[in-house]
Protein backbone atom coordinates (compact mmCIF):
# COMPACT_ATOMS: atom_id res chain seq x y z
CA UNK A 1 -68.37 30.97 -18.57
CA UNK A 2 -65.78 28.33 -20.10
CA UNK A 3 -62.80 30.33 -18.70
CA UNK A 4 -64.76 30.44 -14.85
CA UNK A 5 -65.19 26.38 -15.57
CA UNK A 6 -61.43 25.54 -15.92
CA UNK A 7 -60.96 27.75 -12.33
CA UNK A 8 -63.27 26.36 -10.25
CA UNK A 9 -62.53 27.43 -6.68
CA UNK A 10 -61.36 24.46 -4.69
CA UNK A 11 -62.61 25.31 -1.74
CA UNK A 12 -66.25 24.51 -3.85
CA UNK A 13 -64.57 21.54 -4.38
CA UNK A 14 -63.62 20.26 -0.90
CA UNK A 15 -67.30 21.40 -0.12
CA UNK A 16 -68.99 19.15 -2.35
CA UNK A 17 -66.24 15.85 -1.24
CA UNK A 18 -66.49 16.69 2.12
CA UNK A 19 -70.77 16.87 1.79
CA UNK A 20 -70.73 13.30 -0.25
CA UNK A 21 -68.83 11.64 2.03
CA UNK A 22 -70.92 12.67 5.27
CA UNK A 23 -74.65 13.33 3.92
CA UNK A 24 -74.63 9.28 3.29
CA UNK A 25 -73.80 8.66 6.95
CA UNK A 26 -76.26 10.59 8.22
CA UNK A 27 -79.23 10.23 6.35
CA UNK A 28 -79.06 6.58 5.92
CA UNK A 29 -78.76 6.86 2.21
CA UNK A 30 -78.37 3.79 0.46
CA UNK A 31 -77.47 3.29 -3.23
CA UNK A 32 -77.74 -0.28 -5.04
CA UNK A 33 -74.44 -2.01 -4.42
CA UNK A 34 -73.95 -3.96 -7.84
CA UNK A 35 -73.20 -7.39 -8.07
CA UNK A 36 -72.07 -9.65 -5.23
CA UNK A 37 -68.19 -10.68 -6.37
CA UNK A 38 -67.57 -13.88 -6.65
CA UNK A 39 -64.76 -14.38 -4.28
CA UNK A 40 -66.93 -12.96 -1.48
CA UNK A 41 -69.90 -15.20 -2.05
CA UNK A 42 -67.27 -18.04 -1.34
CA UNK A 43 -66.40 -16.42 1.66
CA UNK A 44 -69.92 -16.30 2.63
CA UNK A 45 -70.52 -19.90 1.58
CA UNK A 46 -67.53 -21.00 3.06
CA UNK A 47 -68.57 -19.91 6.52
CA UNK A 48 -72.25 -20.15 5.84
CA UNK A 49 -71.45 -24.49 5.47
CA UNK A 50 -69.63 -24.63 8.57
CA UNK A 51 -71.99 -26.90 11.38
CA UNK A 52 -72.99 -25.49 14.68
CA UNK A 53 -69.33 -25.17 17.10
CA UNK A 54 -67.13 -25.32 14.54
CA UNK A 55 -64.08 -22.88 14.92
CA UNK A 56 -63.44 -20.11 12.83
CA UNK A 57 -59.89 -17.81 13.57
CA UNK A 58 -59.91 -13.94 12.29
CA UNK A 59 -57.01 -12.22 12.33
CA UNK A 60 -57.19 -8.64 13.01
CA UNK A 61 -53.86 -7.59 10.37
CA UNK A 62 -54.56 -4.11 10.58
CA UNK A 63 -54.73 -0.64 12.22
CA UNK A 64 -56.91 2.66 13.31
CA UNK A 65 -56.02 3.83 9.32
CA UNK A 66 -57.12 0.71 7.56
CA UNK A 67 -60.49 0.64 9.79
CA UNK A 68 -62.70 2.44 7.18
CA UNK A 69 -62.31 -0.57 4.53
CA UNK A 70 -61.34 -3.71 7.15
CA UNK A 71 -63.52 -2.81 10.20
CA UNK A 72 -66.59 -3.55 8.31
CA UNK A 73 -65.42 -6.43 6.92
CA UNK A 74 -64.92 -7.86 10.32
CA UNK A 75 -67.82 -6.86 12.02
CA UNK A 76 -69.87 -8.22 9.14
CA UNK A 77 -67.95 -11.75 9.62
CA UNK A 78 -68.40 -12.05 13.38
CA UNK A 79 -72.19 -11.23 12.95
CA UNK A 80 -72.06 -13.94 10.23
CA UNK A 81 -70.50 -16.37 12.29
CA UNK A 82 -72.27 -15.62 15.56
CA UNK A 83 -75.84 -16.22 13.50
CA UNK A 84 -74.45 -19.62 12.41
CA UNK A 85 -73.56 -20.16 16.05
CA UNK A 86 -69.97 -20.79 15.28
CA UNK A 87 -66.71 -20.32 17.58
CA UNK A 88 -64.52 -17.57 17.01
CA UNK A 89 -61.23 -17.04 17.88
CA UNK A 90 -59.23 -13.80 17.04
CA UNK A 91 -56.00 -13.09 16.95
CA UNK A 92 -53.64 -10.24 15.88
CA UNK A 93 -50.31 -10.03 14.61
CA UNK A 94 -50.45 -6.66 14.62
CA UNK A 95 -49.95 -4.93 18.05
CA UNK A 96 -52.73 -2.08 16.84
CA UNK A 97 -55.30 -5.01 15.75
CA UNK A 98 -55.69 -5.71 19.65
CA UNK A 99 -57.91 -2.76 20.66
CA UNK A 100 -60.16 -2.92 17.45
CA UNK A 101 -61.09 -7.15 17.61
CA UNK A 102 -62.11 -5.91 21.74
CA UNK A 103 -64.56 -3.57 19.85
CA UNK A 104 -65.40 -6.00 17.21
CA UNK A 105 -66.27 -8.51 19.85
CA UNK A 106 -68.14 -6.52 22.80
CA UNK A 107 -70.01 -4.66 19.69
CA UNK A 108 -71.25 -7.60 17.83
CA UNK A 109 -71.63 -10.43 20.53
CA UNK A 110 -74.38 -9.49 22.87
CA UNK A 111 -76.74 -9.25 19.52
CA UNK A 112 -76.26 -12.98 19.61
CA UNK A 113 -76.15 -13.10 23.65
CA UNK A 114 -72.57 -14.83 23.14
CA UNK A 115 -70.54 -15.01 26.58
CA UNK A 116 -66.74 -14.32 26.17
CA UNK A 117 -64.45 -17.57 26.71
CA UNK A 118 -67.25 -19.68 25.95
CA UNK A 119 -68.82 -18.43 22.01
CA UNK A 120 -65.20 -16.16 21.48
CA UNK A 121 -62.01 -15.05 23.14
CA UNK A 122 -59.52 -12.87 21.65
CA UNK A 123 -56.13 -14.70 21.92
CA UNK A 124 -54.67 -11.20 21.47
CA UNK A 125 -51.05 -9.84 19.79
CA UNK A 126 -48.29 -12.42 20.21
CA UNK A 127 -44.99 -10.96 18.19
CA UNK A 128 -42.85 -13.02 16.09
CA UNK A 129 -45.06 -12.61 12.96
CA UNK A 130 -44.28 -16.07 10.95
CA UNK A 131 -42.66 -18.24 13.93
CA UNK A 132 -46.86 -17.20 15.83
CA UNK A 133 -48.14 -18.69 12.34
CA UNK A 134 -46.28 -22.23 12.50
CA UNK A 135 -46.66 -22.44 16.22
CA UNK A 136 -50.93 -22.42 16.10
CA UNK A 137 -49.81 -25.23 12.87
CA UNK A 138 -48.50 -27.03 15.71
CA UNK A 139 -50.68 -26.35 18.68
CA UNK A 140 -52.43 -23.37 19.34
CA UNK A 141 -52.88 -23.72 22.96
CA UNK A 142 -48.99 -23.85 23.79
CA UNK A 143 -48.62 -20.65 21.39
CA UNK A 144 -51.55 -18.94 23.78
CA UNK A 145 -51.35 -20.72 26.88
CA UNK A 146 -53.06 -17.92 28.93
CA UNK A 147 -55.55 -14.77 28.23
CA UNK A 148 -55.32 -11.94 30.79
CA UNK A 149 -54.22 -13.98 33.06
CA UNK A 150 -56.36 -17.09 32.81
CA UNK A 151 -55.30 -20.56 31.30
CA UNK A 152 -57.07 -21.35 27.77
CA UNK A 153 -57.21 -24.76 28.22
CA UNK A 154 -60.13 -25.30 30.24
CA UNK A 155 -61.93 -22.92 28.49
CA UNK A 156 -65.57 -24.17 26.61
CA UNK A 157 -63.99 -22.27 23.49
CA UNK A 158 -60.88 -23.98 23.17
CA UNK A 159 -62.63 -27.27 23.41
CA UNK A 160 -61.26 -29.78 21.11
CA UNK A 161 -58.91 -27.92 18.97
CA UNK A 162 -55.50 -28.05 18.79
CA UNK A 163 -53.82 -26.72 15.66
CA UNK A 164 -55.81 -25.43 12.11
CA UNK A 165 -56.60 -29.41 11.67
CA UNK A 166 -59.64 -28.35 13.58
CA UNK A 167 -60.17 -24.67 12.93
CA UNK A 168 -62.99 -24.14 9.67
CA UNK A 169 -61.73 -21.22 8.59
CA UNK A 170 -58.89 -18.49 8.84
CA UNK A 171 -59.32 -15.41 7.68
CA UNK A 172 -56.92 -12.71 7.74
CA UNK A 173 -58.07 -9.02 7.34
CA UNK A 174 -55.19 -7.39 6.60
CA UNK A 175 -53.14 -3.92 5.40
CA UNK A 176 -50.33 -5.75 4.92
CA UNK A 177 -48.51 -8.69 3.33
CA UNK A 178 -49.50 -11.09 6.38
CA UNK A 179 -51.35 -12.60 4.23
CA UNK A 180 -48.15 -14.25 2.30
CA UNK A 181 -47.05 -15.37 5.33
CA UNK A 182 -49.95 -17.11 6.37
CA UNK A 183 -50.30 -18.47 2.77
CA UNK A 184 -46.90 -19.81 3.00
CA UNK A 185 -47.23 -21.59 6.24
CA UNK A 186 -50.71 -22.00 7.55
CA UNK A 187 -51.78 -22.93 4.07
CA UNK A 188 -48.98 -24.41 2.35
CA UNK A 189 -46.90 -26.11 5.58
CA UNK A 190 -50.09 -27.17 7.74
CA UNK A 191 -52.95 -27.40 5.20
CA UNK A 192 -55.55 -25.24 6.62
CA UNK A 193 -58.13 -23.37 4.75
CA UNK A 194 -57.80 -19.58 4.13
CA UNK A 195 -59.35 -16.76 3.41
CA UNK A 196 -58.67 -12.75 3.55
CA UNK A 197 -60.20 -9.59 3.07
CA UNK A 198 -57.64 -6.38 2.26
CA UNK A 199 -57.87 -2.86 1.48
CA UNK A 200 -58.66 -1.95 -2.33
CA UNK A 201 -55.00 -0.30 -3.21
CA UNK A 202 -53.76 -4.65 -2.39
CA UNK A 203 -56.26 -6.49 -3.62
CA UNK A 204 -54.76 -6.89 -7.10
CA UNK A 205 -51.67 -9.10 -5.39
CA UNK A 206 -54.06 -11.78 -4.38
CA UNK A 207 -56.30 -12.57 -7.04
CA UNK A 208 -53.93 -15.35 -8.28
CA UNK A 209 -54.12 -16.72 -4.49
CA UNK A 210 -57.55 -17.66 -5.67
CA UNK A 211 -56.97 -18.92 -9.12
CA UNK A 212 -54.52 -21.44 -7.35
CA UNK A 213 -56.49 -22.80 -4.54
CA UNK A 214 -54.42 -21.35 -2.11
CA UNK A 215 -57.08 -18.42 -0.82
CA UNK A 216 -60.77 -19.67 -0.27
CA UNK A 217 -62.74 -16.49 -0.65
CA UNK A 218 -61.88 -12.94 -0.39
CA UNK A 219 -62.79 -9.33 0.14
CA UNK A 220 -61.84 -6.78 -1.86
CA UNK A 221 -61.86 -2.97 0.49
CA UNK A 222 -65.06 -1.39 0.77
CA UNK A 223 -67.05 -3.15 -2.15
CA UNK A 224 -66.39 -6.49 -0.35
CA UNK A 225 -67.44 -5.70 2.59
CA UNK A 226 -70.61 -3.69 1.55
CA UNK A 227 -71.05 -7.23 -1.00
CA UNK A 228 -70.65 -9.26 2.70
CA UNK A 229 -73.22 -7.47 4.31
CA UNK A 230 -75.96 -7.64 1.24
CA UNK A 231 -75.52 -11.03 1.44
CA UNK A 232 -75.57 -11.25 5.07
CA UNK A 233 -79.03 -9.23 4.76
CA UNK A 234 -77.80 -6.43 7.59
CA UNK A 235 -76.50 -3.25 5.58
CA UNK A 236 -74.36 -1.56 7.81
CA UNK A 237 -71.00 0.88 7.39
CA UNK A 238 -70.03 -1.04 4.24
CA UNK A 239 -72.90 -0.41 2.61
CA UNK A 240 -73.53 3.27 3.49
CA UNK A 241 -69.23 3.44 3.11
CA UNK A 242 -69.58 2.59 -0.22
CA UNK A 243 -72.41 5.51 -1.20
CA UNK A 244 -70.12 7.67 -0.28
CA UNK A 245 -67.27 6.63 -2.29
CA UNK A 246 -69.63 6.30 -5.47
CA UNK A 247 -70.62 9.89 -4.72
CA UNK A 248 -67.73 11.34 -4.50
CA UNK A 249 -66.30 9.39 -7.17
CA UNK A 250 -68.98 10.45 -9.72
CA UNK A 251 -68.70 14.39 -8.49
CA UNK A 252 -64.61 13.72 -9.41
CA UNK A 253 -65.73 12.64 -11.95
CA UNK A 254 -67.86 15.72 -12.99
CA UNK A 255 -65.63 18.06 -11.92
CA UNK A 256 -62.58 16.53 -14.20
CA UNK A 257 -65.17 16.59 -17.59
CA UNK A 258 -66.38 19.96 -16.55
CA UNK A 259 -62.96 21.31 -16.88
CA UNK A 260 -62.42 19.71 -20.02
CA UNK A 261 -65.23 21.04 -21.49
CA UNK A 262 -64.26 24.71 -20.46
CA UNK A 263 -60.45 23.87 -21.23
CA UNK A 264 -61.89 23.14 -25.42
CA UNK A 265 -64.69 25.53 -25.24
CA UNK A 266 -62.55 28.34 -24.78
CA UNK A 267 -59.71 26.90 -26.81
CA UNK A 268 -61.57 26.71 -29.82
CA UNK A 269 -62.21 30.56 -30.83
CA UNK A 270 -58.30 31.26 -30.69
């Protein structure tokens, strides 16, 4: 029995991954989530504070292979922010974040009944990465000066703002190091408040962001977003995301002491 246990067939294996990662999707299944992190309730405050209209700018910093961790994380923030009746502007310096703030958007807004170009517009990708940053710290509205083919100015959205001065919040979901750069000038050259949310394997570069002043709130992967949407009280992907990660994590976990325990056990009569 302790030899069969250190030769477990993998294909037993994949089984059991592949059954904890999709049972939880399609039974609902729900596990407790643990405590809320603290950087996330201050991204949830943060928001939460902001009065009726005010602004808030997401930028969609990520593609199709990030989605699992950041597109909960975003839908969880424009559901926040539509429920607080705020403004939201998106915006992606990332070519492949285009197609997946569209879905964001059209998903989340007619929950809220929120008309496109009035409650949100998505400025859309604009390349230049850095140069895009400092030109919305000087005026937004001559960085985007038209959306398929209509001016922003007169739109209700665009109403009143001009450059971060007047945005509440920027927050940058992201796979990448856009964050720096949008530390380094939207926060550091043109003083406007930050926030991000990044996959798990990053997160550990940006805690000191926090210490410092210079990040807001965050969202670390999958536990911040399933943390987001406890606190938002509307469990979604994040949520059900994360029991399957603590499944599968915990049959890893099993299978790596199992094999141990054979690997000793049958060690010990030679």
């Amino acid at each position: 029995m302790f030899e069969r246990l250190q030769h477990i067939d993998r294909r037993y294996i994949f089984i059991a991954i592949a059954l904890a990662v999709i049972v939880p999707f399609l039974t609902g299944l729900q596990l407790p989530n643990g405590a809320v992190s603290p950087p996330t309730k201050d991204l949830y405050d943060l928001i939460d504070k902001l009065p009726a209209r005010t602004p808030i700018m997401i930028a969609f910093d990520y593609g199709p292979a990030s989605m699992p961790e950041l597109q909960p994380m975003a839908v969880a923030l424009v559901r926040h922010a539509f429920k607080k009746n705020l403004r939201i502007l998106t915006v992606c310096l990332n070519v492949q974040g285009v197609p997946l703030a569209e879905d964001t958007l059209a998903k989340v807004a007619p929950e809220f009944s929120k008309v496109e170009d009035v409650d949100y517009l998505n400025l859309g990708f604009k390349s230049g990465g850095a140069s895009v940053i400092t030109g919305m710290g000087v005026d937004i509205q001559h960085v985007y000066r038209t959306v398929n083919e209509k001016p922003t100015a007169p739109m209700p959205v665009m109403a009143g703002i001009r450059n971060y001065q007047q945005i509440g919040c920027i927050i940058d979901l992201a796979s990448s190091s856009t964050v720096d750069a949008w530390i380094q000038f939207a926060v550091e050259q043109f003083h406007g408040k930050l926030a991000a949310g990044v996959t798990a394997v990053m997160a550990v570069d940006y805690y000191p962001f926090l210490q410092t002043g210079q990040l807001s709130g965050f969202m670390n992967g999958l536990k911040g977003a399933a943390d987001y949407e406890v606190l938002l009280g509307k469990r979604d992907k994040g949520v059900l995301g994360m029991a399957s990660q603590s499944i599968a994590h915990a049959l890893i976990v099993l299978f790596v002491v199992l094999g141990n325990i054979g690997y000793l056990m049958s060690r010990k009569p030679r």
